[in-house]
PDB file of N, CA and C in Angstrom:
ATOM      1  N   UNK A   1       0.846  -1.181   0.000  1.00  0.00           N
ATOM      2  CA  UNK A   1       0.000   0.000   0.000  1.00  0.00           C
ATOM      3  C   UNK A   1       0.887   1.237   0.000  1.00  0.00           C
ATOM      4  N   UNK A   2       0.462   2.100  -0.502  1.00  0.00           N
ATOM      5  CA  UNK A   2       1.054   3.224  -0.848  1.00  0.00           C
ATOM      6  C   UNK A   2       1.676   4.438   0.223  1.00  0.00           C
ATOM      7  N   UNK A   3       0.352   4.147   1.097  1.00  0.00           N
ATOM      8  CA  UNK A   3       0.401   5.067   2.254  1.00  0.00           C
ATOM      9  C   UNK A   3       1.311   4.338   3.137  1.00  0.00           C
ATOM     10  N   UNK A   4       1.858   3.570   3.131  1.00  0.00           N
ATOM     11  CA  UNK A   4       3.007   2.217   3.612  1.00  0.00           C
ATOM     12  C   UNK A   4       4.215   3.155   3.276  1.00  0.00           C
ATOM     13  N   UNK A   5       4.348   2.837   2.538  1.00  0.00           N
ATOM     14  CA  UNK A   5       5.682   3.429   1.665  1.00  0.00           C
ATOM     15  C   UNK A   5       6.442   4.070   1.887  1.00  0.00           C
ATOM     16  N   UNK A   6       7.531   3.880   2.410  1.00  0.00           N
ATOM     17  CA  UNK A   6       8.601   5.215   2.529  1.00  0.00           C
ATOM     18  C   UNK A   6       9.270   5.217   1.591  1.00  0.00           C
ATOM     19  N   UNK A   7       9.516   6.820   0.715  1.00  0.00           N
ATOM     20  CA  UNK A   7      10.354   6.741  -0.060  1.00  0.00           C
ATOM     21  C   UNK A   7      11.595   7.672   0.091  1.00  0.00           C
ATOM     22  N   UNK A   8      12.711   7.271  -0.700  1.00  0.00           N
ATOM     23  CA  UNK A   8      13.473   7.564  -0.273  1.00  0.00           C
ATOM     24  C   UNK A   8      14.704   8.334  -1.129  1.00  0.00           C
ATOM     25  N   UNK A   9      15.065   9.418  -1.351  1.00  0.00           N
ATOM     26  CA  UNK A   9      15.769   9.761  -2.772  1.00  0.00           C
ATOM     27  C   UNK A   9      16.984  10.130  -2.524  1.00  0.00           C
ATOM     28  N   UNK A  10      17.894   9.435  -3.054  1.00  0.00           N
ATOM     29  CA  UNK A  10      19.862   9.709  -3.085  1.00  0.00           C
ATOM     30  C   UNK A  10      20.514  10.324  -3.457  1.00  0.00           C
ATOM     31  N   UNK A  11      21.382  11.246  -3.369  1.00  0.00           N
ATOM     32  CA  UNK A  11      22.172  11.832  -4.490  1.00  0.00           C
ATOM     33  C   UNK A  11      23.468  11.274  -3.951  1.00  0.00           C
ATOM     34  N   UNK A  12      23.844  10.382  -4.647  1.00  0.00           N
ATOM     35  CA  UNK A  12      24.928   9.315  -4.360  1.00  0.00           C
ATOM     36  C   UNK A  12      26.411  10.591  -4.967  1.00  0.00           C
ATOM     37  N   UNK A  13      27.413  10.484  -3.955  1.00  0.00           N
ATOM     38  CA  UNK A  13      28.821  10.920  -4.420  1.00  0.00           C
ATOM     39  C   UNK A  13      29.828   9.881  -4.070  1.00  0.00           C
ATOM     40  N   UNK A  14      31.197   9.920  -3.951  1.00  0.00           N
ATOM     41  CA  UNK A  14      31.909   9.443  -3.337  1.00  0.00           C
ATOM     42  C   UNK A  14      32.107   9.267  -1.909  1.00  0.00           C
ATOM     43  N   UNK A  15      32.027  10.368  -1.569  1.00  0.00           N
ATOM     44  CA  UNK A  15      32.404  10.237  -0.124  1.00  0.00           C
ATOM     45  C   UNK A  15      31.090  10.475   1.146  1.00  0.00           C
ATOM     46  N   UNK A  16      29.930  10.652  -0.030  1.00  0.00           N
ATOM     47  CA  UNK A  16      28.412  11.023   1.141  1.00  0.00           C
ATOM     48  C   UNK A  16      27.614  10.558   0.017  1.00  0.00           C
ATOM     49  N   UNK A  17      26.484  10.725   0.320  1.00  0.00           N
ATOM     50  CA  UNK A  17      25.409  10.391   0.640  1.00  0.00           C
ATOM     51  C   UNK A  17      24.192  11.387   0.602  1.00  0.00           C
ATOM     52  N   UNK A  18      23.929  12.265  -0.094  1.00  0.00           N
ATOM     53  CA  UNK A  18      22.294  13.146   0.659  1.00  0.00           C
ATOM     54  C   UNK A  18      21.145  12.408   0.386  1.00  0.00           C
ATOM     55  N   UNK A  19      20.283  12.477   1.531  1.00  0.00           N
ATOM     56  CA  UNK A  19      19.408  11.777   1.548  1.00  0.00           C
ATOM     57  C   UNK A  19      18.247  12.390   1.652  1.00  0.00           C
ATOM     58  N   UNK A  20      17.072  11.981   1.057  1.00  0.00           N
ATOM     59  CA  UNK A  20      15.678  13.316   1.251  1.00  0.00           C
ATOM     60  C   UNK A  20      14.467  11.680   1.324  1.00  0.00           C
ATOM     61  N   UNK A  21      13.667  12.184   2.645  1.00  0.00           N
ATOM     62  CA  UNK A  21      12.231  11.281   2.850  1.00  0.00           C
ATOM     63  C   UNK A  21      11.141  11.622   2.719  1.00  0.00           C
ATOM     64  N   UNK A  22       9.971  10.715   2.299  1.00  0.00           N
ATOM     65  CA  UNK A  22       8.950  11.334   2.378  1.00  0.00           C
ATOM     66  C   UNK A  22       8.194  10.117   2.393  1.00  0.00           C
ATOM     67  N   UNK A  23       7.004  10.272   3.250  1.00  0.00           N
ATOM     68  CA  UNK A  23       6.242   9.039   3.076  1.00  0.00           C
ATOM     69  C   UNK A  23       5.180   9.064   1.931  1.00  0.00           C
ATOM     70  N   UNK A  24       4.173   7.792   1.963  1.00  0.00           N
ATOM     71  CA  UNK A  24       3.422   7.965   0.715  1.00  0.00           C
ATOM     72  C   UNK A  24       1.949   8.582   0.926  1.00  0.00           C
ATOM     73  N   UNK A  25       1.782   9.578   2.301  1.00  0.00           N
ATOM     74  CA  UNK A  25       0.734  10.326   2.744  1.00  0.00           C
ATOM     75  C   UNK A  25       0.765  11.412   1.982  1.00  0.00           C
ATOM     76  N   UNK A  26       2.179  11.679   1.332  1.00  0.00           N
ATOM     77  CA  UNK A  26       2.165  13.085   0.338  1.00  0.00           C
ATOM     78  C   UNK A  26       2.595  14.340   2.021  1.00  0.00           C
ATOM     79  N   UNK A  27       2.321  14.020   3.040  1.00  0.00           N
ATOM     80  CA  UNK A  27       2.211  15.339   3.765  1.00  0.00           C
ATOM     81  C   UNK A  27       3.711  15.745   4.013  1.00  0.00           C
ATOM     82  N   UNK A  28       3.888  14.136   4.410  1.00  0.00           N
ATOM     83  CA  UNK A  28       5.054  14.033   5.811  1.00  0.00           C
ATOM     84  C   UNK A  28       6.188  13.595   4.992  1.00  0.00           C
ATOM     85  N   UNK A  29       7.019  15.004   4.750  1.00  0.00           N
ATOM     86  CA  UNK A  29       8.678  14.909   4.369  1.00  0.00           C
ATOM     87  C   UNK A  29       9.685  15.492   5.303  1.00  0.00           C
ATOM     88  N   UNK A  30      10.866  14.552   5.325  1.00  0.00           N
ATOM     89  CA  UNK A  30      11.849  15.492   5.776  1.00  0.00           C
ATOM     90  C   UNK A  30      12.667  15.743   5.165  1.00  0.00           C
ATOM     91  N   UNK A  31      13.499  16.491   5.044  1.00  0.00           N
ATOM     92  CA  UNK A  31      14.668  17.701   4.520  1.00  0.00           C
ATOM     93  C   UNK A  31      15.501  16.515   4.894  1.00  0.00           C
ATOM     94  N   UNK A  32      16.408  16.825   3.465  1.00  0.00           N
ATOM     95  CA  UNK A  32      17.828  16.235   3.268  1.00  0.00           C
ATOM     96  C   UNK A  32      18.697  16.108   4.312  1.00  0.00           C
ATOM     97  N   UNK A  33      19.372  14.871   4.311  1.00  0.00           N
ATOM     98  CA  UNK A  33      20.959  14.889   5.578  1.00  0.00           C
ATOM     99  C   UNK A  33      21.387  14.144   4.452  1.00  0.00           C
ATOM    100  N   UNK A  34      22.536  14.429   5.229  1.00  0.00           N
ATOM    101  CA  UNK A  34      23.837  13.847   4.592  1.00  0.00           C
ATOM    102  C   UNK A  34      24.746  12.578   5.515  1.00  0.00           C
ATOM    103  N   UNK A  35      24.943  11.437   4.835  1.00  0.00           N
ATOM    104  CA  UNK A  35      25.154  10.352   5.817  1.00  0.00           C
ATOM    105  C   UNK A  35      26.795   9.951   4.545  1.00  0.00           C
ATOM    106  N   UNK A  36      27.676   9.536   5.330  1.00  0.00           N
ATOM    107  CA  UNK A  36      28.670   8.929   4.430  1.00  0.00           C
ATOM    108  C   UNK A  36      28.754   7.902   3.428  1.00  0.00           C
ATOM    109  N   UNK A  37      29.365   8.084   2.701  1.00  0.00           N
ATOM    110  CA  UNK A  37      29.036   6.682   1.962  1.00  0.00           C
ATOM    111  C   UNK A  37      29.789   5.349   2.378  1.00  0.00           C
ATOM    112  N   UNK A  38      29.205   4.638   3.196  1.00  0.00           N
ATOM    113  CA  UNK A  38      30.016   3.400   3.781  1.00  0.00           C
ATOM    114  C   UNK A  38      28.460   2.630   3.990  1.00  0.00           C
ATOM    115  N   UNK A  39      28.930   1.448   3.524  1.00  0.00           N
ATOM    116  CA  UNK A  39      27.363   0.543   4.224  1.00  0.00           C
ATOM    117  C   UNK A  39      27.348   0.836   5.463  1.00  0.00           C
ATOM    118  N   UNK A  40      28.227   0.610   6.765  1.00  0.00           N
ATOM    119  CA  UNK A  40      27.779   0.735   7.744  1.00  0.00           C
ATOM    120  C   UNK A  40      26.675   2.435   7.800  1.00  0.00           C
ATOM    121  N   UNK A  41      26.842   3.241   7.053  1.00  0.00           N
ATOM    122  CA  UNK A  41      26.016   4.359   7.555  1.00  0.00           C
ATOM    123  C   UNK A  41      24.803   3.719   6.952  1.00  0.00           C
ATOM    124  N   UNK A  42      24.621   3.403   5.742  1.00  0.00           N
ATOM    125  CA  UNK A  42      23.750   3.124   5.136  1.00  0.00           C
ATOM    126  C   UNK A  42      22.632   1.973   5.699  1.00  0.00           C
ATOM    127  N   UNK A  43      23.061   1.067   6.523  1.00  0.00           N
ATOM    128  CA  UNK A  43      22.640   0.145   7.566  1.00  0.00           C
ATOM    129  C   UNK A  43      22.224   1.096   8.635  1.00  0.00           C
ATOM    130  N   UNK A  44      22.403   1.943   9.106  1.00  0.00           N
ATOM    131  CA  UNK A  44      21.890   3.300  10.204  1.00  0.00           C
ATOM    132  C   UNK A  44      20.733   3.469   9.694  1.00  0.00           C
ATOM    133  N   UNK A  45      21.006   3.732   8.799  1.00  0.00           N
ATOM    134  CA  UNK A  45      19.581   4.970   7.746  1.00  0.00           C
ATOM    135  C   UNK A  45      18.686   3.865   7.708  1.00  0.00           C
ATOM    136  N   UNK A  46      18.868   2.720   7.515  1.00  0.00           N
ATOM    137  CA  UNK A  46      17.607   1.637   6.663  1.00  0.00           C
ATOM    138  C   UNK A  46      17.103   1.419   7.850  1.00  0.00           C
ATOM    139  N   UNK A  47      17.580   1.145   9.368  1.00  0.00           N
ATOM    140  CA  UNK A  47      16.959   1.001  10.613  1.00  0.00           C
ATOM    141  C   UNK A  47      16.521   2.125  10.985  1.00  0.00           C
ATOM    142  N   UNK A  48      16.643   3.324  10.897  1.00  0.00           N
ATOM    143  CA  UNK A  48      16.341   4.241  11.272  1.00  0.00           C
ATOM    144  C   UNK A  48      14.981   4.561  10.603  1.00  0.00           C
ATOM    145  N   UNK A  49      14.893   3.794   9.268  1.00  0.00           N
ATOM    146  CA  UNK A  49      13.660   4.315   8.547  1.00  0.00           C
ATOM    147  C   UNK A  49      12.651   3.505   9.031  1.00  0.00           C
ATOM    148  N   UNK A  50      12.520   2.558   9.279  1.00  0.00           N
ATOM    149  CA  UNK A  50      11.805   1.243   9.514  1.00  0.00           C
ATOM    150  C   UNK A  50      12.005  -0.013   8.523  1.00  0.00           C
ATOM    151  N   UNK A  51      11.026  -0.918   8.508  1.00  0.00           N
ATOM    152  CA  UNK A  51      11.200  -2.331   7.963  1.00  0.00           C
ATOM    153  C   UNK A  51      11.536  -1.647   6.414  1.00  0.00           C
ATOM    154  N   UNK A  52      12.474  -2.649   6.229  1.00  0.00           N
ATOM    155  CA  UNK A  52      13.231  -2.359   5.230  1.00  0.00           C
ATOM    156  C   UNK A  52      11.787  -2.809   3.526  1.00  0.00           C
ATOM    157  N   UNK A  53      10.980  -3.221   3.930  1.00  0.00           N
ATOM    158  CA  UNK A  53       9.824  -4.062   3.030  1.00  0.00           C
ATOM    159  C   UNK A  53       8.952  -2.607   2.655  1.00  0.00           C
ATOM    160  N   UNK A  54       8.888  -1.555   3.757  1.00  0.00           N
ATOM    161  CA  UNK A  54       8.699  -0.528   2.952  1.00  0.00           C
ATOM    162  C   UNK A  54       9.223   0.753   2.342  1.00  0.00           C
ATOM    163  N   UNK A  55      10.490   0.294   2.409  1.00  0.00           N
ATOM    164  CA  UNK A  55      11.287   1.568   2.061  1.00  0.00           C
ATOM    165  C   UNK A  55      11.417   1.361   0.188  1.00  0.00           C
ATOM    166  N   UNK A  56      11.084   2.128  -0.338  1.00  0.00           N
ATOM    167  CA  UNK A  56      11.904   2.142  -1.614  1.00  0.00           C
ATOM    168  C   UNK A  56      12.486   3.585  -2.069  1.00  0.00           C
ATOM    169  N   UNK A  57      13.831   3.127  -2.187  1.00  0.00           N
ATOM    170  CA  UNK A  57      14.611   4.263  -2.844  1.00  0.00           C
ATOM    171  C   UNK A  57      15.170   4.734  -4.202  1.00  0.00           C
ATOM    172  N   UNK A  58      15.423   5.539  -4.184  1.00  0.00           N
ATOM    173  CA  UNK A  58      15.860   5.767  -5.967  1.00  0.00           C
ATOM    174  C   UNK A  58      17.278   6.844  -5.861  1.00  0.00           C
ATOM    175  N   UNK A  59      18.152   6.420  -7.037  1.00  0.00           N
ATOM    176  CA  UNK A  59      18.984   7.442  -7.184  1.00  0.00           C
ATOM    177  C   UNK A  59      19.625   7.417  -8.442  1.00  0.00           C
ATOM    178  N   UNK A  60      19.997   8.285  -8.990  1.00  0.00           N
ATOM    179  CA  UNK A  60      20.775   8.619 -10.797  1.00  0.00           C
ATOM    180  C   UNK A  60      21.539   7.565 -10.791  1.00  0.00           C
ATOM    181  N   UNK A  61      21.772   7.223 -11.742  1.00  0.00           N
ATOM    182  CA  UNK A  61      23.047   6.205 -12.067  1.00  0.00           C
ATOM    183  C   UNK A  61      23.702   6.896 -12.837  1.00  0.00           C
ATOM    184  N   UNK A  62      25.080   6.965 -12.372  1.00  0.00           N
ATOM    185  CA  UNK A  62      26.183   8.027 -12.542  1.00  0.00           C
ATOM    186  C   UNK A  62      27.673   7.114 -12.081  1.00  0.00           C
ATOM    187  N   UNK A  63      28.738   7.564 -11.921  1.00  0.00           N
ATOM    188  CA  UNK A  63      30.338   6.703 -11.875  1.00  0.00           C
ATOM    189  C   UNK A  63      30.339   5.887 -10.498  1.00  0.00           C
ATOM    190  N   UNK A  64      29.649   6.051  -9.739  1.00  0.00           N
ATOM    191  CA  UNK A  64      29.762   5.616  -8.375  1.00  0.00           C
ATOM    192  C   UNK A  64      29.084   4.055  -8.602  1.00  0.00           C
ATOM    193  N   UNK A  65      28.658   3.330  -9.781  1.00  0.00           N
ATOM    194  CA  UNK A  65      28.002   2.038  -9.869  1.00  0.00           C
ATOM    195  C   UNK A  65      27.081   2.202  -8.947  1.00  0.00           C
ATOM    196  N   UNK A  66      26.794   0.360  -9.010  1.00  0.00           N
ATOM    197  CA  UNK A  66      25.543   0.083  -8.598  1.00  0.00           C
ATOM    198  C   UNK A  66      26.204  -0.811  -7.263  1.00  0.00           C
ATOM    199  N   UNK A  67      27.054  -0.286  -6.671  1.00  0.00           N
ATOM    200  CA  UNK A  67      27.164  -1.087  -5.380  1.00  0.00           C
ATOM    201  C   UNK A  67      26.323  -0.410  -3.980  1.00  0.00           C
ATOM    202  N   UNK A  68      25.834   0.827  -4.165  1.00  0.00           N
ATOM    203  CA  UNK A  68      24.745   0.881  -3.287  1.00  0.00           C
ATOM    204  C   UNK A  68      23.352   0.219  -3.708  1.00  0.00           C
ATOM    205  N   UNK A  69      22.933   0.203  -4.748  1.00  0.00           N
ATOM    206  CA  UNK A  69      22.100  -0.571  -5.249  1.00  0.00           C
ATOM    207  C   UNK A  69      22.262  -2.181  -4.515  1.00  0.00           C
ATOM    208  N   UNK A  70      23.096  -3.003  -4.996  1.00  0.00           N
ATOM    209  CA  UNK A  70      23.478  -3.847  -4.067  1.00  0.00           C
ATOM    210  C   UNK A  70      23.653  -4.160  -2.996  1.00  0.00           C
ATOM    211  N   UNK A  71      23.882  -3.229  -1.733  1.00  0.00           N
ATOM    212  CA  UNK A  71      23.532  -2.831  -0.672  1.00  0.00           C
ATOM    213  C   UNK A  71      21.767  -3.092  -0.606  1.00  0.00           C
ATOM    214  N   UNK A  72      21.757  -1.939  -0.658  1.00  0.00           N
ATOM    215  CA  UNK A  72      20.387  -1.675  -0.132  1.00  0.00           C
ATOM    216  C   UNK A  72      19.207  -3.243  -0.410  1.00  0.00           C
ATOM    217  N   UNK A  73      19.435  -3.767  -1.883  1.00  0.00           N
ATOM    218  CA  UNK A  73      18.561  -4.597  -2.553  1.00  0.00           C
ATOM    219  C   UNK A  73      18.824  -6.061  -0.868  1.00  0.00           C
ATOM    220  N   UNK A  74      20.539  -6.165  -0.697  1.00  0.00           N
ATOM    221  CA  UNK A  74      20.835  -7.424   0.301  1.00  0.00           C
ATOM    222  C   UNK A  74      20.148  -6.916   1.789  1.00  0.00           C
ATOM    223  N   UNK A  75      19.881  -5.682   1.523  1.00  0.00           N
ATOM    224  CA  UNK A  75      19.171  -5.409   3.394  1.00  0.00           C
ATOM    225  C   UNK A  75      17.556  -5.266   3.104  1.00  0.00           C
ATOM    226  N   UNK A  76      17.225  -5.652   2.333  1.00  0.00           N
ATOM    227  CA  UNK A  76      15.600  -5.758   1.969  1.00  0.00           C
ATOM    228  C   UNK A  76      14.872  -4.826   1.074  1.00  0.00           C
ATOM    229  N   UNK A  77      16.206  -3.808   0.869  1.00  0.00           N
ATOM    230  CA  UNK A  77      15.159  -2.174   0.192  1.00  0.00           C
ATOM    231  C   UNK A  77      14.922  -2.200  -1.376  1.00  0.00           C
ATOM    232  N   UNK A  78      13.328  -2.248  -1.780  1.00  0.00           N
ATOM    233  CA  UNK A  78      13.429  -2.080  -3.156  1.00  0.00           C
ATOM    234  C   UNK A  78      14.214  -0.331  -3.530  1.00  0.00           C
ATOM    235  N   UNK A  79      15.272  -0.854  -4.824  1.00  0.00           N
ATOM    236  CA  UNK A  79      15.848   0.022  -5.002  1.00  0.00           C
ATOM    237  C   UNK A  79      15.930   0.390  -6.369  1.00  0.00           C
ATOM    238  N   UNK A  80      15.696   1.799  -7.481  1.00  0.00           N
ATOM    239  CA  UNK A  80      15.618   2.237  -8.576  1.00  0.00           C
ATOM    240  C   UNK A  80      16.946   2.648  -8.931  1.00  0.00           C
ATOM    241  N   UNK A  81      17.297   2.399  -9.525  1.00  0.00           N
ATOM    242  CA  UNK A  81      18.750   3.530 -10.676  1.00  0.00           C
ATOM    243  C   UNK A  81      17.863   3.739 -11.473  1.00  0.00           C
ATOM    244  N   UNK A  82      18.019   5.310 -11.464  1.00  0.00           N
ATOM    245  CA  UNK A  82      17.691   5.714 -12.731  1.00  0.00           C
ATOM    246  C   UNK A  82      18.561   6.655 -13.629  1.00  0.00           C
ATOM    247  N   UNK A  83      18.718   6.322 -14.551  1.00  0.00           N
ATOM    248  CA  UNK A  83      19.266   6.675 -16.206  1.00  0.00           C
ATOM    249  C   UNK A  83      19.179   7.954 -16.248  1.00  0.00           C
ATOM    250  N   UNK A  84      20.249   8.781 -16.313  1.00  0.00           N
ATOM    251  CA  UNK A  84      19.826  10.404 -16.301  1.00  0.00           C
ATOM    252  C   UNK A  84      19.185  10.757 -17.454  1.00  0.00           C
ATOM    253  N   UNK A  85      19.550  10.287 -18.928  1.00  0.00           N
ATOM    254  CA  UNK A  85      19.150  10.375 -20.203  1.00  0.00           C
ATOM    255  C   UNK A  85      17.362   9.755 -20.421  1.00  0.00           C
ATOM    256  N   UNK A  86      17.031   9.164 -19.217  1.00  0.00           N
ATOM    257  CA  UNK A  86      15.528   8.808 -19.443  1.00  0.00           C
ATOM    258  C   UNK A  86      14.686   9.339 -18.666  1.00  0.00           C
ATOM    259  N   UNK A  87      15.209  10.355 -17.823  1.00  0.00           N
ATOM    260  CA  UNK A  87      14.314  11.262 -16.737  1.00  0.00           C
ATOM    261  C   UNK A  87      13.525  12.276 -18.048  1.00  0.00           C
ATOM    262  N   UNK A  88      12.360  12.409 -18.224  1.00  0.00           N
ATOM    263  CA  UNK A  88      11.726  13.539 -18.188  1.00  0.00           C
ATOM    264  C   UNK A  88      11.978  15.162 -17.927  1.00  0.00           C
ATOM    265  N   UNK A  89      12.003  15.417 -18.904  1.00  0.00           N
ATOM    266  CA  UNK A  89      12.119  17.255 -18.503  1.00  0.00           C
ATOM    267  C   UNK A  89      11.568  18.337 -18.910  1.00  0.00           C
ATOM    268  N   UNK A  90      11.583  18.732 -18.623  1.00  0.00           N
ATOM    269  CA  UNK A  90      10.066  19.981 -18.882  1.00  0.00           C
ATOM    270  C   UNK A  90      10.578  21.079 -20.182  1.00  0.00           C
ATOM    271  N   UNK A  91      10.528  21.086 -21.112  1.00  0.00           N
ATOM    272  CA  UNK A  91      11.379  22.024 -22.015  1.00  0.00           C
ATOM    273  C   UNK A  91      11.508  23.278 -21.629  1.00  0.00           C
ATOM    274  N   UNK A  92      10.611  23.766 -20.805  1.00  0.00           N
ATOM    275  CA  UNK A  92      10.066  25.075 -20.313  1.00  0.00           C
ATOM    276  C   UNK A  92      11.570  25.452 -19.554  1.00  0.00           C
ATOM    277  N   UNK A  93      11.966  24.465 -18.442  1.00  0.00           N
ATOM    278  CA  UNK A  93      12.274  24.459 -17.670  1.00  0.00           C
ATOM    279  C   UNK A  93      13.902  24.351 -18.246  1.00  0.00           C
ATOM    280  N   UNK A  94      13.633  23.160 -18.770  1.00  0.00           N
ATOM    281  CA  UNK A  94      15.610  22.729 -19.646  1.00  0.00           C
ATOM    282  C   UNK A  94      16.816  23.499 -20.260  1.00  0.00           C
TER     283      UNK A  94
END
């Protein structure tokens, strides 16, 4: 269920991590932190969010691979890469 859902959005670097939440009530977000990039932080964050069955996260796929992807997928979290070249953009805006 939707209203279940925590989601969860990355901006993956080398050495961090920003992280932005929001559940699937639409109301209840919180503002970005920044956590390191090491599984052990990343194991913080996934307990910190709750059961890992409703978290799903997403982040660009960019030089840093898919070893957070791998992470997250072995601690229960459905997880998105997404393709910068297949995001949507507003021409208005571009």
């Amino acid at each position: 269920m939707i209203q279940d859902t925590i989601f969860v959005g990355l901006d993956v670097h080398k050495h961090s991590i920003a992280v932005a939440v929001a559940n699937g009530h639409g109301g209840d977000s919180r503002p970005p932190g920044v956590i390191p990039s090491r599984p052990q932080a990343v194991r913080d964050l996934v307990r910190r969010l709750g059961p890992p069955q409703r978290i799903t996260a997403c982040y660009e796929a960019g030089p840093c691979g898919y070893t957070l992807y791998r992470h997250l997928t072995r601690l229960g979290v459905h997880c998105l890469v997404v393709a910068p070249s297949l995001v949507p953009a507003n021409p208005a805006i571009a």
